[in-house]
PDB file of N, CA and C in Angstrom:
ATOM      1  N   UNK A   1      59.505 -91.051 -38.398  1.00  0.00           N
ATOM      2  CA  UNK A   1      58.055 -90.841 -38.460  1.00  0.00           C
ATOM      3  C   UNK A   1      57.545 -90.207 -37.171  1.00  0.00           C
ATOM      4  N   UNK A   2      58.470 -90.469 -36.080  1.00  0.00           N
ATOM      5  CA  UNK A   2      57.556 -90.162 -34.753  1.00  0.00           C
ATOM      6  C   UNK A   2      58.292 -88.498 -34.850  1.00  0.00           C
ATOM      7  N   UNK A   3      58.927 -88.033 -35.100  1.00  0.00           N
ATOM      8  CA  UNK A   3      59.243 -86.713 -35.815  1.00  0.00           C
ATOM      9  C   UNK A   3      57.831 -86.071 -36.207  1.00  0.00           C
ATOM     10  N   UNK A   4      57.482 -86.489 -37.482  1.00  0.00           N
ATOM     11  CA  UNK A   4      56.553 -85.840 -37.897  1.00  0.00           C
ATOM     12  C   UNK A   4      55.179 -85.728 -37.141  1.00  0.00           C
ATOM     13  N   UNK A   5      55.416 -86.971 -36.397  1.00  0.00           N
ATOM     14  CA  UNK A   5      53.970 -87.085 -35.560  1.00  0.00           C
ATOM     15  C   UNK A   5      54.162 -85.665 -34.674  1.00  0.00           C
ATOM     16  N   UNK A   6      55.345 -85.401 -34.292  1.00  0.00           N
ATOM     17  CA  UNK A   6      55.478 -84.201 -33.000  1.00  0.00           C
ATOM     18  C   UNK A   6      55.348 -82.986 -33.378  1.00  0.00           C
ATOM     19  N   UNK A   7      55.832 -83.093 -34.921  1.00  0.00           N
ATOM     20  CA  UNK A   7      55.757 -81.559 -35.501  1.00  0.00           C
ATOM     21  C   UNK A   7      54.317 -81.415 -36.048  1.00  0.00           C
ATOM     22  N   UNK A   8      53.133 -82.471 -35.958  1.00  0.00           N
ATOM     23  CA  UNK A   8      51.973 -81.846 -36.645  1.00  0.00           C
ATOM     24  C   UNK A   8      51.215 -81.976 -35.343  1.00  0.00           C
ATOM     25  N   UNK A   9      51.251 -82.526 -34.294  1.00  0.00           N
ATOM     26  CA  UNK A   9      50.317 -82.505 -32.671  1.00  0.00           C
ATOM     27  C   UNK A   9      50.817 -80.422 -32.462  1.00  0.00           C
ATOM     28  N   UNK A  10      51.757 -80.143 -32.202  1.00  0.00           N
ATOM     29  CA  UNK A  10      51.451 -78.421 -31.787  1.00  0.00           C
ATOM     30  C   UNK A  10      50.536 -77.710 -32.917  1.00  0.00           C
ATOM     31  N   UNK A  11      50.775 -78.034 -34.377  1.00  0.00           N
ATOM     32  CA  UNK A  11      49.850 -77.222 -34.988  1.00  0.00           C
ATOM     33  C   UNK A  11      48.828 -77.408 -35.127  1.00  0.00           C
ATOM     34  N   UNK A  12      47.812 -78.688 -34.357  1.00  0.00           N
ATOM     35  CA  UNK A  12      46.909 -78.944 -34.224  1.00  0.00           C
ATOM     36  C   UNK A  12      46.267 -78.405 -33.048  1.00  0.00           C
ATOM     37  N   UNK A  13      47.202 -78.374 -32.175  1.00  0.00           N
ATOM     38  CA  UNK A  13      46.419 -77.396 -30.656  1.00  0.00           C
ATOM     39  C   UNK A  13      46.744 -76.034 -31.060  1.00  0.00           C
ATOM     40  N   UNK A  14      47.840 -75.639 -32.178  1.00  0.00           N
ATOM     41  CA  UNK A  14      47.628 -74.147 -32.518  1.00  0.00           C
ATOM     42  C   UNK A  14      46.105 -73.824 -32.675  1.00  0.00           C
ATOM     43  N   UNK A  15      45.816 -74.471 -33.932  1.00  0.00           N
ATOM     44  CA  UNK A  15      44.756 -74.250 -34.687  1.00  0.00           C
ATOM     45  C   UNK A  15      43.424 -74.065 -34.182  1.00  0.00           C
ATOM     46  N   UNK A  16      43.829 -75.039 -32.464  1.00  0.00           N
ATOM     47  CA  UNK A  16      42.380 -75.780 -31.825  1.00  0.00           C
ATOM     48  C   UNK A  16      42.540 -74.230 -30.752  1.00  0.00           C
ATOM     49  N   UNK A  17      43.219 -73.946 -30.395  1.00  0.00           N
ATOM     50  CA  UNK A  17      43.587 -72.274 -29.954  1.00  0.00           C
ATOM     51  C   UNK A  17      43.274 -71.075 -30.280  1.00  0.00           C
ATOM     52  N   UNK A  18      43.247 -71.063 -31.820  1.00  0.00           N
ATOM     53  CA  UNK A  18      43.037 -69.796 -32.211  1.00  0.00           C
ATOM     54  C   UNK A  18      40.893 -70.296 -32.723  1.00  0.00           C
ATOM     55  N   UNK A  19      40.480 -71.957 -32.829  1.00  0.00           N
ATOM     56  CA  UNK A  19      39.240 -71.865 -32.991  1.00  0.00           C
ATOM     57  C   UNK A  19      38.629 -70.996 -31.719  1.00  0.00           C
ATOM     58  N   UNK A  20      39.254 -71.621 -30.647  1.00  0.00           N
ATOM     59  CA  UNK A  20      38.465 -71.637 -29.796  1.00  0.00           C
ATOM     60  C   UNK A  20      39.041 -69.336 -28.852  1.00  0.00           C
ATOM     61  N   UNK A  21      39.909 -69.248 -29.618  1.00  0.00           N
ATOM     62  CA  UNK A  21      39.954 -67.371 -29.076  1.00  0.00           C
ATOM     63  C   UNK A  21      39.093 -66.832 -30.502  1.00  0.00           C
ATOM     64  N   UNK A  22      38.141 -67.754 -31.524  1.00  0.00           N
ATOM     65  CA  UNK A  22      37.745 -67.141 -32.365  1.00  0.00           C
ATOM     66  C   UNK A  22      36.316 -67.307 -32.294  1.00  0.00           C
ATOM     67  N   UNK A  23      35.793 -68.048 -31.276  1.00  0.00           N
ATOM     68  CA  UNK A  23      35.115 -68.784 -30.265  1.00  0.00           C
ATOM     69  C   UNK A  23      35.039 -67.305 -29.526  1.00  0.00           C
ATOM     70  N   UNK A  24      36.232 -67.152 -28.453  1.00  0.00           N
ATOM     71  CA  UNK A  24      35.518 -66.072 -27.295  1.00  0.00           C
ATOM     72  C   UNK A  24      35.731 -65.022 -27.904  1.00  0.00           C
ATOM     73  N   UNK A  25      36.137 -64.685 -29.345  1.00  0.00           N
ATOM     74  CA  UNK A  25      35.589 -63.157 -29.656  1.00  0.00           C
ATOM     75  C   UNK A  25      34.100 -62.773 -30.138  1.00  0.00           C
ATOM     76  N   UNK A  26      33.975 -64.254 -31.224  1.00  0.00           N
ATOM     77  CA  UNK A  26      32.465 -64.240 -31.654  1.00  0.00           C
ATOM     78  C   UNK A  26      31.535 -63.934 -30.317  1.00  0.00           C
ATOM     79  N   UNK A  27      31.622 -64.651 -28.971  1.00  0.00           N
ATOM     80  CA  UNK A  27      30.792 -64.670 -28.237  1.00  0.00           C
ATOM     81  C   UNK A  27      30.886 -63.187 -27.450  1.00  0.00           C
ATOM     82  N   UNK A  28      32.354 -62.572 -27.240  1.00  0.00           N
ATOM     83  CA  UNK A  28      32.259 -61.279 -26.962  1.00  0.00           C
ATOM     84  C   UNK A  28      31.216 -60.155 -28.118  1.00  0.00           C
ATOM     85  N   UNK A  29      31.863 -60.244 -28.989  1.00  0.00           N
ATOM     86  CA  UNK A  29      31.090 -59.295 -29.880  1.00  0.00           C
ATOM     87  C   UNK A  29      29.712 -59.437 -29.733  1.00  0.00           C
ATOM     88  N   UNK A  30      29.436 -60.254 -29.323  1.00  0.00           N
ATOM     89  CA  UNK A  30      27.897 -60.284 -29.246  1.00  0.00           C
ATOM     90  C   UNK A  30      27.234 -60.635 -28.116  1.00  0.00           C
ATOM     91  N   UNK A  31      28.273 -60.265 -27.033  1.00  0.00           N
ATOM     92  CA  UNK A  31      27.460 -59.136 -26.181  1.00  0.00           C
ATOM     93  C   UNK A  31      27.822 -58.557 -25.629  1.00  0.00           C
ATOM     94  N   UNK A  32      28.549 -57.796 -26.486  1.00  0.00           N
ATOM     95  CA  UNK A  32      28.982 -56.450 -26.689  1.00  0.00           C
ATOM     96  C   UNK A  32      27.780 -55.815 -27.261  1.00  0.00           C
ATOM     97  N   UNK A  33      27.312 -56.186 -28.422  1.00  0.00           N
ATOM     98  CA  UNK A  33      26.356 -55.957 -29.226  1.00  0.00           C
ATOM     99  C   UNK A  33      25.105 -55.670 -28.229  1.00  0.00           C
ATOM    100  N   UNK A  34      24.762 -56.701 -27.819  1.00  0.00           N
ATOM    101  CA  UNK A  34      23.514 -57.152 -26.917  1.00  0.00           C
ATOM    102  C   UNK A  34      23.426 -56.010 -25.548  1.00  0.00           C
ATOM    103  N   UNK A  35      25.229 -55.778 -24.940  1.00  0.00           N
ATOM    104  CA  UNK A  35      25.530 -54.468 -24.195  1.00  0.00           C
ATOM    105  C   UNK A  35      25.149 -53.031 -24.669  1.00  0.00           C
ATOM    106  N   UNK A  36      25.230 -53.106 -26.144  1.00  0.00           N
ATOM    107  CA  UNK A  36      25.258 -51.846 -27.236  1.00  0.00           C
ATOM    108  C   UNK A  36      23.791 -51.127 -26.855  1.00  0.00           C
ATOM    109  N   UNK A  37      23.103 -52.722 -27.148  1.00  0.00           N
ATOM    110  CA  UNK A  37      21.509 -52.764 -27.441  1.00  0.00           C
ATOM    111  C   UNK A  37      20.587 -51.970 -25.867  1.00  0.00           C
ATOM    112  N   UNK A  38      21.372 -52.654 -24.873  1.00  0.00           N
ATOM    113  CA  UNK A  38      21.062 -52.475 -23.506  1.00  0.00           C
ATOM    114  C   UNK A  38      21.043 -51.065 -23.197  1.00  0.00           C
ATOM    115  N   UNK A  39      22.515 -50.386 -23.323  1.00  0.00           N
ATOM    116  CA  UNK A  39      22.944 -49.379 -23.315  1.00  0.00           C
ATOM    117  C   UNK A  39      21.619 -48.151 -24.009  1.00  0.00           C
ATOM    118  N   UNK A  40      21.081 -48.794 -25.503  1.00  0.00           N
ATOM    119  CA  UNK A  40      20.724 -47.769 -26.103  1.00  0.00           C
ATOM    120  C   UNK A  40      19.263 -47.755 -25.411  1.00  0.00           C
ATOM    121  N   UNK A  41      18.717 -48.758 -24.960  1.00  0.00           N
ATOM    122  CA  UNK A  41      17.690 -49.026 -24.065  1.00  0.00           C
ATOM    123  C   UNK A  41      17.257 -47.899 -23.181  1.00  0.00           C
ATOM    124  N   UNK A  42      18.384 -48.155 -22.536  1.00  0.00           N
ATOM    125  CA  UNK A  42      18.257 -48.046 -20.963  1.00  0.00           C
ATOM    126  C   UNK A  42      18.875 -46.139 -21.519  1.00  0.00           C
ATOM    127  N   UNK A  43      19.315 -45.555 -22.321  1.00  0.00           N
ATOM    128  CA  UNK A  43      19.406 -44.404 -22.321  1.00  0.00           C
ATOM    129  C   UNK A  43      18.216 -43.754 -22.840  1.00  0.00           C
ATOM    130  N   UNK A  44      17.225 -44.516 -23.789  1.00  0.00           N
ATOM    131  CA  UNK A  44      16.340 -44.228 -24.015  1.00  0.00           C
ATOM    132  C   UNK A  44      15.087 -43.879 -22.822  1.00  0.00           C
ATOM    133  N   UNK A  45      15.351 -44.877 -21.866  1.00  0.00           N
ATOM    134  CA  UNK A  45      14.330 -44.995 -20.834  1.00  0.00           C
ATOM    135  C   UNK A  45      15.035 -43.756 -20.378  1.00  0.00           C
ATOM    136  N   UNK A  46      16.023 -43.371 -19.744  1.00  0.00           N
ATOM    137  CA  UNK A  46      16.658 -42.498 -19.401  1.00  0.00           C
ATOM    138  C   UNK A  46      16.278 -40.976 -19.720  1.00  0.00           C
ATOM    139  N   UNK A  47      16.177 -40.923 -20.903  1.00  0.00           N
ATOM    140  CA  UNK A  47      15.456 -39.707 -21.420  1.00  0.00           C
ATOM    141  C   UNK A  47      13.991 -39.685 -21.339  1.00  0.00           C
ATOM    142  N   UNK A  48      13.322 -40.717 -21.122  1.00  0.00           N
ATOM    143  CA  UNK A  48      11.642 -40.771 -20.185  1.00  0.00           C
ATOM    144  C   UNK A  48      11.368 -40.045 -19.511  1.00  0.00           C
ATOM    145  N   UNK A  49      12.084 -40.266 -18.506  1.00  0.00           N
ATOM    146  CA  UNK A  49      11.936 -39.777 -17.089  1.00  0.00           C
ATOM    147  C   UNK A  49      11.303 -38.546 -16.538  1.00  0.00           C
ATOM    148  N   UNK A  50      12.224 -37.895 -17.232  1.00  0.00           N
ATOM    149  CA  UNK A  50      12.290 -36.436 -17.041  1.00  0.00           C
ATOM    150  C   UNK A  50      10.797 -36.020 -17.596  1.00  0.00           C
ATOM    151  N   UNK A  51      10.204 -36.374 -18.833  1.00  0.00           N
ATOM    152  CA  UNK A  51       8.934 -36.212 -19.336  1.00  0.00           C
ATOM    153  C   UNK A  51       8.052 -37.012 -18.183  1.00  0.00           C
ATOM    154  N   UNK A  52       8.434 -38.013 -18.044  1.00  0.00           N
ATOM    155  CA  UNK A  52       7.357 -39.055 -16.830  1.00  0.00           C
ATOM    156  C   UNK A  52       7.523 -38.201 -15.526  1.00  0.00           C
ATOM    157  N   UNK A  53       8.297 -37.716 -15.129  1.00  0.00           N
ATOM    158  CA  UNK A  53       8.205 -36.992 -13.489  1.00  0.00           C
ATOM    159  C   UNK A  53       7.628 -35.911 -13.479  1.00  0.00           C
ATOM    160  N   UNK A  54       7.484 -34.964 -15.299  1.00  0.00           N
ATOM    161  CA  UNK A  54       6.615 -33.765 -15.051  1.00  0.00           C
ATOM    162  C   UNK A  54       5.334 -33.601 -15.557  1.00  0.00           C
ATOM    163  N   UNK A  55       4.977 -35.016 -15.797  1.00  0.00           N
ATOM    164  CA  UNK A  55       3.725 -35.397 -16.090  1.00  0.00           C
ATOM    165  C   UNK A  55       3.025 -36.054 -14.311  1.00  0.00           C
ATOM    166  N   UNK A  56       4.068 -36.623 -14.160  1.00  0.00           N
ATOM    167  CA  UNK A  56       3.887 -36.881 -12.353  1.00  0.00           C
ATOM    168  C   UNK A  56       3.308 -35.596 -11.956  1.00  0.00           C
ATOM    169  N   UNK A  57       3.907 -35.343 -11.796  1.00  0.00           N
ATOM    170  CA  UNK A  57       4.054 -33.674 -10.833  1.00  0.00           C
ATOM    171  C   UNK A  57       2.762 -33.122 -11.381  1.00  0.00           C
ATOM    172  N   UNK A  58       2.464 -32.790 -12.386  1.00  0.00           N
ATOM    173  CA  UNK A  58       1.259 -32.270 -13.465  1.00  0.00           C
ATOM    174  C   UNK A  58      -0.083 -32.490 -12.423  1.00  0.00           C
ATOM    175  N   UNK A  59       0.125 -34.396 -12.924  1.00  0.00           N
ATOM    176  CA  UNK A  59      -0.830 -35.244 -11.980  1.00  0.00           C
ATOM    177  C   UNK A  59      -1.337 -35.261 -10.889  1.00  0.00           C
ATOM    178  N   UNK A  60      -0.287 -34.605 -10.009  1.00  0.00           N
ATOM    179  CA  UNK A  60      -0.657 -34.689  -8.612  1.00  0.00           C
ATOM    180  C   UNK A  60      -1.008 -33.245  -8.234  1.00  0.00           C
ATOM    181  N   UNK A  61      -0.760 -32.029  -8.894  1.00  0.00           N
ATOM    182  CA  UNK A  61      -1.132 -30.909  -8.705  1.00  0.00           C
ATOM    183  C   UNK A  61      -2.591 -31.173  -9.152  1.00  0.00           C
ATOM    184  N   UNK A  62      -2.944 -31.743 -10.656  1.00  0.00           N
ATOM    185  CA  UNK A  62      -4.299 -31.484  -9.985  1.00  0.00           C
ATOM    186  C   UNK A  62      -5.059 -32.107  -9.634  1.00  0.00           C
ATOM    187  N   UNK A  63      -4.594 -33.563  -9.101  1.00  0.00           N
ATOM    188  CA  UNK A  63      -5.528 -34.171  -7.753  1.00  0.00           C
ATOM    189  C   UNK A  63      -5.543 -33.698  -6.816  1.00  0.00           C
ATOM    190  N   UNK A  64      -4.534 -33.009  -6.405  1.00  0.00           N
ATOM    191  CA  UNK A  64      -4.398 -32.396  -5.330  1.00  0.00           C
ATOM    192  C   UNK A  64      -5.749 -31.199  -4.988  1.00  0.00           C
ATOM    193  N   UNK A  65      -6.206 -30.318  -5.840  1.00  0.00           N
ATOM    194  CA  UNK A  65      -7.754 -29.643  -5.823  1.00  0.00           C
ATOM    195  C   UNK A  65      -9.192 -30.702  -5.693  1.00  0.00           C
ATOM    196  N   UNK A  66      -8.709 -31.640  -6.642  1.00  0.00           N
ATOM    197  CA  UNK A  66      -9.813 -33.083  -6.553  1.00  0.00           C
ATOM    198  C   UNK A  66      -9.826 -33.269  -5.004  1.00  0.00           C
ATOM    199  N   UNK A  67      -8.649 -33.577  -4.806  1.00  0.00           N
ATOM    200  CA  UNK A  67      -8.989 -34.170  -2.799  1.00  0.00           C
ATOM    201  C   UNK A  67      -9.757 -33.432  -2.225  1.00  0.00           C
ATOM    202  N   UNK A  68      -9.282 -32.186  -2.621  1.00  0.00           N
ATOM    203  CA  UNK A  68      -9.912 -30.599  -1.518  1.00  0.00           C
ATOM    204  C   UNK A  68     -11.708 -30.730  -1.761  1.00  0.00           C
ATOM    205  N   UNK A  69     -11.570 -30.874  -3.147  1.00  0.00           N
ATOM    206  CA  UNK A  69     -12.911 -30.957  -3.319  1.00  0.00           C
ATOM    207  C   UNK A  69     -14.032 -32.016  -2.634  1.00  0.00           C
ATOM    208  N   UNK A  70     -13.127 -33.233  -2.928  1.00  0.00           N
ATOM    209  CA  UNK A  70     -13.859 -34.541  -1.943  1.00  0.00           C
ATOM    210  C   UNK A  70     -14.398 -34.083  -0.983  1.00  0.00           C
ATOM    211  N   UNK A  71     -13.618 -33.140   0.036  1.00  0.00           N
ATOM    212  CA  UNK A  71     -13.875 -33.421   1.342  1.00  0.00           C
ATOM    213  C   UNK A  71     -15.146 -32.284   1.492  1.00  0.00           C
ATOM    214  N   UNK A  72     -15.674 -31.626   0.650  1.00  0.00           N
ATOM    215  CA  UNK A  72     -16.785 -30.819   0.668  1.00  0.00           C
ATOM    216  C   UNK A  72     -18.036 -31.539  -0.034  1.00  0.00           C
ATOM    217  N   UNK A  73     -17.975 -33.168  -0.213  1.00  0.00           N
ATOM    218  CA  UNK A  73     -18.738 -33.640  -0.379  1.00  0.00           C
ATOM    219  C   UNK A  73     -19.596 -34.526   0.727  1.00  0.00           C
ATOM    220  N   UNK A  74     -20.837 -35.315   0.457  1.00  0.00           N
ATOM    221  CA  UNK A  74     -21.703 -35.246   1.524  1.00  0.00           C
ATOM    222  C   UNK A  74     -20.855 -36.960   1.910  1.00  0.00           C
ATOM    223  N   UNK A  75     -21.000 -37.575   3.106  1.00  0.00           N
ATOM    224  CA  UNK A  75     -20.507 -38.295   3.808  1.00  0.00           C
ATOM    225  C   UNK A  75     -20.782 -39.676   2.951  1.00  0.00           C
ATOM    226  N   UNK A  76     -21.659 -39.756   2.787  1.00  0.00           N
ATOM    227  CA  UNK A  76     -22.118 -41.046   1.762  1.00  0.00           C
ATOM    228  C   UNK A  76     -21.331 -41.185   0.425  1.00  0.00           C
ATOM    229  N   UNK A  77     -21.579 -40.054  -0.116  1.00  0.00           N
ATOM    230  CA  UNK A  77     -20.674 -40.017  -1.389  1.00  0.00           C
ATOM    231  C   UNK A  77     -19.060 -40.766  -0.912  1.00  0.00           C
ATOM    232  N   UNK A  78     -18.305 -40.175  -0.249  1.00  0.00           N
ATOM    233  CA  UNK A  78     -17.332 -40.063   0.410  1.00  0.00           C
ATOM    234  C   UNK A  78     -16.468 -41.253   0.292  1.00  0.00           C
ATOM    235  N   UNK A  79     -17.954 -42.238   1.681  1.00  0.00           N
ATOM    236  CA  UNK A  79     -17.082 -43.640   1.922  1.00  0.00           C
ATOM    237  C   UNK A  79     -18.099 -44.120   0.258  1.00  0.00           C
ATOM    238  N   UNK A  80     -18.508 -44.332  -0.355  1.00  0.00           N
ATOM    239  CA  UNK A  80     -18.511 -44.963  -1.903  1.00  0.00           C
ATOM    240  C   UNK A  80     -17.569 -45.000  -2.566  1.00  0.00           C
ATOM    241  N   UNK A  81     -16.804 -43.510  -2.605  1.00  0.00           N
ATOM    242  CA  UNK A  81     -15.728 -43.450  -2.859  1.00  0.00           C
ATOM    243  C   UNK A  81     -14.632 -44.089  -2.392  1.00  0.00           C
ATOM    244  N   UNK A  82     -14.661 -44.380  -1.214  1.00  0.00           N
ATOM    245  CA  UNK A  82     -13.258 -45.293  -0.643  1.00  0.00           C
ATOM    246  C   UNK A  82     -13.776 -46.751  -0.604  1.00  0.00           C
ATOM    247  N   UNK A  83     -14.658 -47.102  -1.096  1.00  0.00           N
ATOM    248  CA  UNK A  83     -15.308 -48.601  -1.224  1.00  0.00           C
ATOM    249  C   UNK A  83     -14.708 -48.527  -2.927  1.00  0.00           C
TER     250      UNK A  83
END
């Protein structure tokens, strides 16, 4: 009997082995997934940019005439403006 006891204890830590590498794939795949998700994110933001920096640039060209203009305004106006 103590036979059989020995031959069914390994296929029980087999079994408890392959739960638990079926365990760290489930938890890989998903975040892998969650990496996938990140990835598609962050390439998305990625392709922003380029629209956001020449909308920047846009922006500051024409504040840049706004400033010029400020400073041909009367002194009062001025500091209101920086209040």
């Amino acid at each position: 009997s103590s036979e059989d006891e020995d031959s069914s204890e390994p296929n029980w830590s087999a079994e408890f082995e392959q739960f638990c590498e079926w365990k760290k794939k489930k938890k890989e795949r998903k975040r892998q997934s969650r990496r996938r998700q990140k990835l598609a994110e962050k390439r998305a933001r990625d392709r922003k940019p380029y629209t956001a920096h020449f909308t920047m640039a846009t922006t500051v060209v024409c504040l840049l005439p706004g400033t010029r203009t400020d400073d041909n305004l009367p002194d009062d106006i001025q500091k209101s403006r920086l209040n």
